[in-house]
Protein backbone atom coordinates (compact mmCIF):
# COMPACT_ATOMS: atom_id res chain seq x y z
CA UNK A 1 67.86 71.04 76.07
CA UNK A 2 69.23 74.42 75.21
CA UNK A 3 68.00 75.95 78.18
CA UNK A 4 69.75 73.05 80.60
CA UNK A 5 72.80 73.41 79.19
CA UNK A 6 72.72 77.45 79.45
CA UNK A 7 71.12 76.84 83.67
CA UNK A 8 74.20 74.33 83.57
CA UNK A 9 76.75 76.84 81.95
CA UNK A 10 75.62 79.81 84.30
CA UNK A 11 75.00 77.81 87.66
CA UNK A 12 78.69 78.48 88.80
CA UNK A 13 78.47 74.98 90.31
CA UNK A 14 81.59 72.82 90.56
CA UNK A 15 81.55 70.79 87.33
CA UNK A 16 79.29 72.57 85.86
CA UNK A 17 81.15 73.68 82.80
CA UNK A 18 81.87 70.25 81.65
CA UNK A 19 78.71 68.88 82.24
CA UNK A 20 77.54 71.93 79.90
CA UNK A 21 80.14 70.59 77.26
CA UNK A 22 78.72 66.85 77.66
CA UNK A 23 75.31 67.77 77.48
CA UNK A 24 76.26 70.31 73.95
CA UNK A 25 78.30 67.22 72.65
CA UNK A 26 75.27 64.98 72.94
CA UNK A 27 73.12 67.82 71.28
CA UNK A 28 75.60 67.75 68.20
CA UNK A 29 75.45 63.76 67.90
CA UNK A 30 71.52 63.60 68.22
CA UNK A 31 71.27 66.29 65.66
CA UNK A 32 71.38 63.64 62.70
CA UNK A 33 67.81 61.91 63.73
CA UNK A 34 66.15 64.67 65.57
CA UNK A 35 66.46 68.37 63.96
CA UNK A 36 64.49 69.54 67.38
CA UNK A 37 67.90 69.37 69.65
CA UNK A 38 69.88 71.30 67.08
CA UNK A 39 72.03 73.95 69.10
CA UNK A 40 72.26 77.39 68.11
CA UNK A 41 74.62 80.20 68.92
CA UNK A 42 73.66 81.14 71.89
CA UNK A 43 74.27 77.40 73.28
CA UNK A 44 78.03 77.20 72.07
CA UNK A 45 78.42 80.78 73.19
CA UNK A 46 77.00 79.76 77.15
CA UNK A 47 79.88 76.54 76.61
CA UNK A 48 82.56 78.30 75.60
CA UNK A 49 82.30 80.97 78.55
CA UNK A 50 81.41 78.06 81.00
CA UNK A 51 84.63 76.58 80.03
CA UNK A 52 86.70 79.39 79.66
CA UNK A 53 86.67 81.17 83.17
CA UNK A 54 86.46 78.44 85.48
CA UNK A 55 90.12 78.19 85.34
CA UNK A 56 90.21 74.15 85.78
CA UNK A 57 93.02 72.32 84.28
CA UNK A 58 92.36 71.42 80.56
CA UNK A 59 89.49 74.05 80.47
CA UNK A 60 91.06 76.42 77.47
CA UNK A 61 91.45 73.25 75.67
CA UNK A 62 88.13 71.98 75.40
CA UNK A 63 87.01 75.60 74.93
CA UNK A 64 88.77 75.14 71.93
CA UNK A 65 87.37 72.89 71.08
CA UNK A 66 83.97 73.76 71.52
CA UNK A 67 84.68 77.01 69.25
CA UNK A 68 86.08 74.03 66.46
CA UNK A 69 83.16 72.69 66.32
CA UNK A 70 80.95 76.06 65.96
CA UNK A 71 83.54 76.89 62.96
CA UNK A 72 83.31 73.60 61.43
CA UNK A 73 79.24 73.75 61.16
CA UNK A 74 77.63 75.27 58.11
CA UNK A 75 74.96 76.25 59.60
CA UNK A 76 73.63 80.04 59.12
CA UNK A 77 72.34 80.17 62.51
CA UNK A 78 75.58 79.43 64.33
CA UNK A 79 77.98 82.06 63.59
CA UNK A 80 81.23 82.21 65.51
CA UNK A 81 81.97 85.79 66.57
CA UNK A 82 85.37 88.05 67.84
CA UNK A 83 84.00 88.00 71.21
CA UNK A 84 83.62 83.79 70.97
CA UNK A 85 87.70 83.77 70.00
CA UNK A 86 88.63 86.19 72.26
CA UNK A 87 87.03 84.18 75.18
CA UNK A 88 89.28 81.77 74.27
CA UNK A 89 92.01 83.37 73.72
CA UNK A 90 91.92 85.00 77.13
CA UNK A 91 91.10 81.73 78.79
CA UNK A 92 94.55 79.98 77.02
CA UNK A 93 96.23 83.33 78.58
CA UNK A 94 95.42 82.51 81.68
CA UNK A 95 95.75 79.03 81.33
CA UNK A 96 99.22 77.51 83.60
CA UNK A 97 99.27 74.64 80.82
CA UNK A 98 102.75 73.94 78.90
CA UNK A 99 102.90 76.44 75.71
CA UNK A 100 100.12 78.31 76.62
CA UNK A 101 101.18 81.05 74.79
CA UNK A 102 101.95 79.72 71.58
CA UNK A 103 98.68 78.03 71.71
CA UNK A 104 97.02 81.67 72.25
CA UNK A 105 99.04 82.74 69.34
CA UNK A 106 97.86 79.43 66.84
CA UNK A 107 94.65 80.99 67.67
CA UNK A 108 94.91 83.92 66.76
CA UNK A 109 96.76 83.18 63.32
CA UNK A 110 93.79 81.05 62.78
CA UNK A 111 90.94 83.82 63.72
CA UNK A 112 93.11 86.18 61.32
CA UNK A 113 93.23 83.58 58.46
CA UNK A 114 89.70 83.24 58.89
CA UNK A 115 88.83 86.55 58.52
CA UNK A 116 91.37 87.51 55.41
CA UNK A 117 89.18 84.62 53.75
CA UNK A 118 86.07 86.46 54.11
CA UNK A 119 84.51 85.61 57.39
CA UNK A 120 84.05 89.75 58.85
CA UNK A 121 82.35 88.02 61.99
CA UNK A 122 85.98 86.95 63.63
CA UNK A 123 88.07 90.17 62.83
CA UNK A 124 90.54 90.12 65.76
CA UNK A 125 90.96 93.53 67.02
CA UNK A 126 92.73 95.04 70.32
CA UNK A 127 91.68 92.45 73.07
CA UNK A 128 92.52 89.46 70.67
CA UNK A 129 95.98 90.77 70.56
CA UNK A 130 96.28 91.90 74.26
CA UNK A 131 95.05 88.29 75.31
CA UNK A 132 98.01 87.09 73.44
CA UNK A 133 100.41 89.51 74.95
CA UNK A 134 99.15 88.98 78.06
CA UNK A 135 99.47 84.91 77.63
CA UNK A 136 103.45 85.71 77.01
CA UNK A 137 103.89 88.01 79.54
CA UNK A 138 102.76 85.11 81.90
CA UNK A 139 104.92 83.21 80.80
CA UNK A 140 107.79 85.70 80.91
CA UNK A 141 109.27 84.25 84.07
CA UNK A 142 110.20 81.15 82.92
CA UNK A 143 110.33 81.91 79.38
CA UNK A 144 113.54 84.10 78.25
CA UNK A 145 111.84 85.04 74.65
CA UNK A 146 108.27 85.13 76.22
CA UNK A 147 108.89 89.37 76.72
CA UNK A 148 110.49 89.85 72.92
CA UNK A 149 107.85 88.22 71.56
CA UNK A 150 105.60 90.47 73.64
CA UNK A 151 107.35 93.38 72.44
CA UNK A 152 107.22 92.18 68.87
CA UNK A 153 103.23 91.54 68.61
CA UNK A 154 102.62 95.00 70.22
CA UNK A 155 105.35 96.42 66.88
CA UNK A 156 103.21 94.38 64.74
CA UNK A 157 99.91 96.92 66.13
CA UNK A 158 101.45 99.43 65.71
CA UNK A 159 102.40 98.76 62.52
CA UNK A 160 98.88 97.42 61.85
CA UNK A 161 97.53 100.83 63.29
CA UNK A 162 99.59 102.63 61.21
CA UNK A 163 98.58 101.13 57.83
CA UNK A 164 94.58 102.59 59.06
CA UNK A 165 93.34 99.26 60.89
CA UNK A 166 91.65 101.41 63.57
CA UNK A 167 90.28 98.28 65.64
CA UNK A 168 93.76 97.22 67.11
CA UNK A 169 95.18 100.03 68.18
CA UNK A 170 97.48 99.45 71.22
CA UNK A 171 96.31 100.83 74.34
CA UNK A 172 97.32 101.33 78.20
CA UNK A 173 97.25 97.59 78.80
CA UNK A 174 98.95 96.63 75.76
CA UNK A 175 102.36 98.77 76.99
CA UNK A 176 101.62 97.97 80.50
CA UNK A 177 101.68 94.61 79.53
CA UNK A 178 104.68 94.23 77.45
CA UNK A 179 106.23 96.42 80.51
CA UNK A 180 105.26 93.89 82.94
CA UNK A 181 106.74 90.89 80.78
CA UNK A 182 110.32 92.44 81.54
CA UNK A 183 109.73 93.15 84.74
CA UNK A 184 108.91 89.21 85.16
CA UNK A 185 111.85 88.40 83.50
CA UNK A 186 114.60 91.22 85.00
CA UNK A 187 116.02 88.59 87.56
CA UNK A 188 117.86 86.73 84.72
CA UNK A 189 117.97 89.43 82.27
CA UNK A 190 119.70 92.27 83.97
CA UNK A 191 119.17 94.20 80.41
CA UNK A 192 115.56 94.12 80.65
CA UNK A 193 114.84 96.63 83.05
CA UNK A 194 116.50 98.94 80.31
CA UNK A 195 113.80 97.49 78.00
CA UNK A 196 111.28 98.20 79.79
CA UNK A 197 111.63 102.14 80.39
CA UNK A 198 112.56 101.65 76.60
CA UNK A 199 108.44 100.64 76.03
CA UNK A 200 107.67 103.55 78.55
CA UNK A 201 109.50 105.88 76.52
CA UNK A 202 107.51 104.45 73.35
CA UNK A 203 104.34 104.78 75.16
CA UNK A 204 104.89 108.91 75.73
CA UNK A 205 105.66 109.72 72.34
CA UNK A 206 103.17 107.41 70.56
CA UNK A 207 100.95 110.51 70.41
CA UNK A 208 97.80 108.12 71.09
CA UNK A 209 98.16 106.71 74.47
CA UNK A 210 99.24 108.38 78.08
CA UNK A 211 101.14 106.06 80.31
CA UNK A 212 99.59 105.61 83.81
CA UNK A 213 100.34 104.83 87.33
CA UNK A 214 101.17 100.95 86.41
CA UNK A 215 103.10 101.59 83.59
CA UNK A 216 105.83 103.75 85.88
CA UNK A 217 105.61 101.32 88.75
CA UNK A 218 106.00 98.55 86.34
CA UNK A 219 109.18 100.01 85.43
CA UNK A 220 110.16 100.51 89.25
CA UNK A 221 109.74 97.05 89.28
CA UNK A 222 111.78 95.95 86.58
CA UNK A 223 114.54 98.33 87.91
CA UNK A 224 114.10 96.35 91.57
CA UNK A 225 114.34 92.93 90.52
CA UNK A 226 116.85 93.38 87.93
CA UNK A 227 119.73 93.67 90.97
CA UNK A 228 121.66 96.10 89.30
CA UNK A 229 124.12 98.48 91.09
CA UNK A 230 121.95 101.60 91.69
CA UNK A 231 119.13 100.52 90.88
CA UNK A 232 117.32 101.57 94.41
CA UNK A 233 118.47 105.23 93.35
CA UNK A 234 117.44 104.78 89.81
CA UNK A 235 113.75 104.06 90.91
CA UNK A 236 113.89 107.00 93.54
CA UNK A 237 114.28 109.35 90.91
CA UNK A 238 111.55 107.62 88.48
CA UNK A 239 109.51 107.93 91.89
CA UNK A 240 110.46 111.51 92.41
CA UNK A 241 110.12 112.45 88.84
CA UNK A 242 106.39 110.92 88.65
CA UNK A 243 105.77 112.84 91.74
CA UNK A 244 106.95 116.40 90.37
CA UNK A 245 105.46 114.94 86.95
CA UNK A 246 101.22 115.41 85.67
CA UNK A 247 99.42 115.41 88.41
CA UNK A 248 96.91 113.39 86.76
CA UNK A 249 99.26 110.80 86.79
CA UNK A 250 99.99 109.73 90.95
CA UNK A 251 101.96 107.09 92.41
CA UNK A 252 100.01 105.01 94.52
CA UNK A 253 101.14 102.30 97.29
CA UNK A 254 102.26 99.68 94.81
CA UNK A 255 104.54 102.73 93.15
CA UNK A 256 106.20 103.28 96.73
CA UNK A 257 106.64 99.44 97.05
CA UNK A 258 108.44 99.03 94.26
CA UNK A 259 111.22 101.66 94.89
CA UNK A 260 111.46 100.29 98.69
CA UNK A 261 111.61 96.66 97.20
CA UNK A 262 114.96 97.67 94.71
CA UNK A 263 116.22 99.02 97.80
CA UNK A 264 115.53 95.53 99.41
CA UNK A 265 116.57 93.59 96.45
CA UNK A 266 120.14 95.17 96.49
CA UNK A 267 122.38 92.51 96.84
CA UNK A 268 126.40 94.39 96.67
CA UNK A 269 128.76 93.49 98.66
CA UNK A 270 130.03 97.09 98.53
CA UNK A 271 129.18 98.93 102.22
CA UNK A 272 128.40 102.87 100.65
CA UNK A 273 125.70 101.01 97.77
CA UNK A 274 124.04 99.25 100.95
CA UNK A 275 123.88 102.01 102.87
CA UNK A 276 122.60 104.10 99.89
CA UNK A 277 120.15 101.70 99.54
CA UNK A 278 119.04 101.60 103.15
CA UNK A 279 118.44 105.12 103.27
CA UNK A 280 116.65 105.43 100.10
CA UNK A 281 114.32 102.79 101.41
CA UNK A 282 113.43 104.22 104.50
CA UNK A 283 113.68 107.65 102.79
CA UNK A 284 111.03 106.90 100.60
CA UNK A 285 108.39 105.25 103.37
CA UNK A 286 109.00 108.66 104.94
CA UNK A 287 107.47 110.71 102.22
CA UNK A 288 104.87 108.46 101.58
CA UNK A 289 103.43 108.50 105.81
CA UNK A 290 104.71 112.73 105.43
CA UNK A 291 102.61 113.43 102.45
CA UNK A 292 99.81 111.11 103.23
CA UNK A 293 99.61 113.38 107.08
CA UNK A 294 99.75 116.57 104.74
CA UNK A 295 96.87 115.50 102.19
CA UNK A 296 95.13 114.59 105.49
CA UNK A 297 95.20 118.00 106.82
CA UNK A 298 94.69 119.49 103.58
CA UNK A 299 91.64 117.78 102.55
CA UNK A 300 93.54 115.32 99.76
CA UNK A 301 94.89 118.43 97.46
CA UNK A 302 98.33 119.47 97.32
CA UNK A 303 100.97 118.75 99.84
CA UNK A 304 101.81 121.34 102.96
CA UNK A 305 105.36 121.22 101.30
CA UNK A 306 103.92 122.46 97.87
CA UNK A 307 106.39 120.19 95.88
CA UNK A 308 103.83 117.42 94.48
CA UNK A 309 100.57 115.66 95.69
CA UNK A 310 99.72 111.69 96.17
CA UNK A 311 95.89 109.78 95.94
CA UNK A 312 94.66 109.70 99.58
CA UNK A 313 94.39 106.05 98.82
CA UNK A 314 98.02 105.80 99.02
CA UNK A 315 99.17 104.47 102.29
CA UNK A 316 101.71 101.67 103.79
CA UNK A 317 99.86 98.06 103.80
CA UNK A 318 101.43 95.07 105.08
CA UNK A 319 103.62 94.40 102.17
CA UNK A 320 105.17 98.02 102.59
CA UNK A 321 105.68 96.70 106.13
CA UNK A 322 107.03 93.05 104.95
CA UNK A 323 109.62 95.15 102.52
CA UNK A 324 110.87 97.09 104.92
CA UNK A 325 111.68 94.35 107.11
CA UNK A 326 113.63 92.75 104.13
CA UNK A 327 115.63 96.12 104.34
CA UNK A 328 116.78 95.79 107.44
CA UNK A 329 116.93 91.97 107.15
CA UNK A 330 119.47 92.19 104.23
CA UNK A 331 121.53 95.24 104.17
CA UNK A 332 122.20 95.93 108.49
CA UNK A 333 124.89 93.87 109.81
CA UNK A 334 124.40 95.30 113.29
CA UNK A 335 122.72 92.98 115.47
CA UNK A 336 121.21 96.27 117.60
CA UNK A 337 120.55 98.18 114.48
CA UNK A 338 118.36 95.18 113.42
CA UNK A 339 116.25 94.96 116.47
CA UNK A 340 115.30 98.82 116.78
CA UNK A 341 114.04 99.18 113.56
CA UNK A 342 112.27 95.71 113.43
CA UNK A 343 110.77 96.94 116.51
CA UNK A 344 109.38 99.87 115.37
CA UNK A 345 108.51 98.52 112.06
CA UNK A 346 106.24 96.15 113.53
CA UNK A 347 104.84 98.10 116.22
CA UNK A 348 103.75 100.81 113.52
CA UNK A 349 102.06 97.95 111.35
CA UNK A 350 100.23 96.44 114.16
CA UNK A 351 99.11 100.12 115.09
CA UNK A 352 97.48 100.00 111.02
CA UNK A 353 95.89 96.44 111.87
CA UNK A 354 98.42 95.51 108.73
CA UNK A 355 100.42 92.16 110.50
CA UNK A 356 99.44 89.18 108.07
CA UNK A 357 100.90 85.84 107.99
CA UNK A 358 104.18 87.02 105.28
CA UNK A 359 104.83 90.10 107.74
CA UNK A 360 105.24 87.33 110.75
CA UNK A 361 107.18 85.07 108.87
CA UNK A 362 109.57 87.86 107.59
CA UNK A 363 109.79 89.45 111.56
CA UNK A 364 111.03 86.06 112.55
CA UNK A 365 113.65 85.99 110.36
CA UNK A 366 114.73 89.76 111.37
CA UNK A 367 114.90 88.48 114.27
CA UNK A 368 115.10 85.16 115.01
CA UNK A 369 116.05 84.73 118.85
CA UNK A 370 112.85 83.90 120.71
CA UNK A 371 113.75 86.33 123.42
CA UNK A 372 113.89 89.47 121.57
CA UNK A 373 110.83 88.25 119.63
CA UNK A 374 108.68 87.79 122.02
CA UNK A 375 110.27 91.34 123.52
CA UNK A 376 108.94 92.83 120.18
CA UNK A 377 105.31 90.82 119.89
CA UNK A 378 104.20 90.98 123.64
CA UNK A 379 105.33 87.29 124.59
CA UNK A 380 103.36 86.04 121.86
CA UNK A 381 104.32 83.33 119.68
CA UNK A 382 101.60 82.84 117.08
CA UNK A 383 100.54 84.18 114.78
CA UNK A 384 96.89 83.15 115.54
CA UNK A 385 97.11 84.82 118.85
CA UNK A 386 97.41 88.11 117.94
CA UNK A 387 95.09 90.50 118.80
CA UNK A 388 92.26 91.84 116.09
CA UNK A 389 93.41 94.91 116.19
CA UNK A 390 96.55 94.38 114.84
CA UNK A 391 95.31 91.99 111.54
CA UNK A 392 92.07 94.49 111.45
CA UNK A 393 93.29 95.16 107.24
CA UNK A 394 94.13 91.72 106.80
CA UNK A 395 90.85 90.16 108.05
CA UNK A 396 88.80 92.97 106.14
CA UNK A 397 90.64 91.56 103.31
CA UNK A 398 90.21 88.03 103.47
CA UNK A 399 86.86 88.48 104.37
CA UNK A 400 85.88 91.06 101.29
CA UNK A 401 87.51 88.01 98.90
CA UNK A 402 85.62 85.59 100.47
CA UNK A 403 82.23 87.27 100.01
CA UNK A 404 83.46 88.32 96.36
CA UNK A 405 83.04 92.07 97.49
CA UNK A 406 84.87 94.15 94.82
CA UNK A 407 84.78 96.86 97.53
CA UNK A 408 88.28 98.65 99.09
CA UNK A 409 89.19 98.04 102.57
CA UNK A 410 87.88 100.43 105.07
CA UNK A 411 90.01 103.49 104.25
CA UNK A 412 88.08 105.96 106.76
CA UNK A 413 90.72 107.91 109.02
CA UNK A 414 90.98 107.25 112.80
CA UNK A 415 92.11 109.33 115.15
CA UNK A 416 96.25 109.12 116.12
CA UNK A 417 96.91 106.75 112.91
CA UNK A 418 100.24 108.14 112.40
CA UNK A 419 101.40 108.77 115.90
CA UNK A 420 103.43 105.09 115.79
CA UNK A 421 104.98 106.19 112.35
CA UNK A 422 105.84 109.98 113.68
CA UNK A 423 107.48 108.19 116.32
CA UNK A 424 109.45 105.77 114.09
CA UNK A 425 110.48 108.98 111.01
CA UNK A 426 111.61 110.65 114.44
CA UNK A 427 113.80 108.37 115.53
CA UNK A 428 115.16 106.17 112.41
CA UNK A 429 115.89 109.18 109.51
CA UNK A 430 119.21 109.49 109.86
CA UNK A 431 104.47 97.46 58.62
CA UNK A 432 100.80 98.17 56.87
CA UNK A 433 100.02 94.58 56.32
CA UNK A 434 97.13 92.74 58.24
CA UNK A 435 98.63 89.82 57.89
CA UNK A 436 99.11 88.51 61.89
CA UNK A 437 102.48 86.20 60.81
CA UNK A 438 104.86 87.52 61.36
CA UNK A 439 108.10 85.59 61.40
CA UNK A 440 106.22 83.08 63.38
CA UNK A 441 104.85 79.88 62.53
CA UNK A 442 103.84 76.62 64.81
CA UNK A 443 102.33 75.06 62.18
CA UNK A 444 100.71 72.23 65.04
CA UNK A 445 98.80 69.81 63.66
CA UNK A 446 95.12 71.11 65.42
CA UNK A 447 96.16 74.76 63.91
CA UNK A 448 96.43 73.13 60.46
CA UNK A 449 93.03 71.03 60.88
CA UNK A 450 91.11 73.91 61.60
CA UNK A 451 91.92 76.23 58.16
């Protein structure tokens, strides 16, 4: 029966995990009259997984408590492992059920507690704590403590780091993580974009980790949703400072998105900060078409200005395209202004093959009078009647998800690609402890039933 339930667990079949649990739960009732069905490791190991990443509602919850029962048993050959909790633990992080993080967090009080009473097998280390970070961060957008508590398990590493346990030291992920839960949560904490170049500032002088691309663009985008005055300025200069910065560390599209997005997210009713932030937006696609051209011509190295270099990877897709339409959908008034650079906006995204569905949508509400619309699309109307050319990136896309390709789009250069965008720059520039508690305790009744 072991090997049904692990053909079961691995079959990737719809229903298969829980008919993998049912199957293990009959195993452990049968086990009383026939010793020959007894399950072993490797059979509550093949569950738990089975459970934990198909992402079905309820599935982190009878992971659970699957790795219950492989505690509970006193049995030498079943010995629950790190890597059994952490599988968990990353499945309740990902989990959309109520209180997913604090349930993350009962479980990892409860691996810790395990371990300080002797079991070495379930010593949480870096990924159990990450999984838990991560399950607050997710939670960060609805949650207004979800990012302090974040911030206050990654202290705790540190902490625990510093007192010579080696095996959770915090690494790129952690910070980027505990970055990204303020980001999540700058729309109704205009403080925590502060915050989060606070942890990006920790991050350089922690001696023992370098930030990377996604920890500066994570702080872009805490700066652009937080909808503070000058923030589209703010994240220009992060941008321009990354770019003059280690050139092992390079902004990539999602870095230029985020400084074009605080330019779209500006919201003041005062005429100079809009402008500011118009031009900083369209400033900033500008350098990023110039300097992609230049590493073109230059093989991918440094600029032909000299001043900094960007990945050849690096390039406007169609949500460059759908923030730049939010530009000139929220901060131009002028009803001319609107159409000429919606115009050439789209006409220099259908010339990538970038147009997707949100691009459409957000070009109709540029410009919503079916007239100048259809002026702008050719006379079309829908967006299913547009030609390939112009979704070519899109289609690659959807297509490379749906055969589970882990592949990039085509990236290969074609002849003329930036002719549309010339054309548009040209014309539109002007503590030591291990103990895990800490001032924290849910005391739930399944966290006290399992200790």
């Amino acid at each position: 029966m072991r090997s049904v339930i692990d053909c079961w667990a691995k079959s990737g079949k719809p229903g298969a995990p829980d008919r993998a649990h049912e199957l293990l739960t009959e195993m452990e009732t049968q086990i009383r009259t026939n010793c020959d069905v007894k399950p072993n490791s490797f059979t509550y190991n093949a569950v738990i997984n089975a459970l934990a990443k198909c992402n079905e509602p309820g599935a982190a919850a009878k992971a659970e408590r699957v790795l219950c029962n492989m505690v509970a048993r006193t049995d030498d050959a079943i010995r629950p492992s790190t890597i059994n909790f952490n599988t968990v633990l990353d499945a309740w992080a990902k989990s959309k059920e109520p209180n997913n993080a604090s349930h993350a967090e009962d479980i990892l009080n409860w691996m810790n507690s395990l371990y300080e009473h002797g079991n070495t097998n379930v010593k949480p280390d870096s990924i159990s704590f990450n999984a838990v970070i991560d399950a607050w961060a997710r939670s960060a957008s609805q949650d207004s403590t979800a990012a302090r508590r974040a911030e206050e398990i990654l202290t705790h590493m540190d902490a625990l780091y510093d007192g010579g346990n080696i095996d959770v030291r915090p690494d790129a992920y952690t910070y980027n993580t505990v970055i990204n839960a303020y980001a999540k949560c700058s729309p109704y904490d205009r403080s925590a974009c502060q915050d989060a170049e606070r942890i990006l500032q920790k991050m350089k002088s922690s001696g023992y980790v370098k930030p990377n691309t996604r920890s500066h663009t994570c702080v872009i985008d805490a700066w652009a949703k937080s909808g503070r005055s000058g923030a589209a300025l703010h994240a220009e200069r992060m941008l321009q400072d990354l770019l003059e910065g280690d050139n092992l560390v390079r902004p990539n599209t999602h870095t230029f998105n985020a400084v074009m997005n605080a330019c779209a997210f500006t919201r003041s009713n005062n005429v100079k900060e809009k402008v500011e932030a118009k031009m900083v937006a369209f400033r900033v696609f500008d350098r990023l078409v110039r300097n992609l051209r230049d590493d073109g011509h230059d093989g991918g190295n440094k600029s032909a200005r000299g001043t900094f270099s960007i990945s050849n990877q690096c390039r406007p897709d169609a949500y460059t395209y759908t923030i730049l339409l939010s530009v000139v959908c929220n901060l131009m008034d002028d009803k001319l202004e609107r159409y000429e650079h919606a115009k050439l906006l789209f006409k220099s995204c259908a010339h990538d093959g970038c147009v997707n569905e949100f691009v459409w949508r957000k070009l109709r509400q540029v410009i919503p009078g079916i007239n100048d619309f259809r002026t702008i699309t050719g006379g079309r109307d829908h967006f299913v009647d547009l030609p390939q050319g112009w979704t070519r990136n899109y289609r690659q896309k959807k297509n490379h998800r749906y055969h589970n390709h882990t592949s990039r789009n085509d990236s290969r250069g074609r002849g003329g690609r930036y002719s549309n965008r010339r054309n548009y720059n040209k014309g539109m520039r002007g503590g030591s402890s291990n103990n895990f508690r800490i001032g924290r305790s849910y005391g739930s009744a399944s966290s006290s039933s399992r200790r």
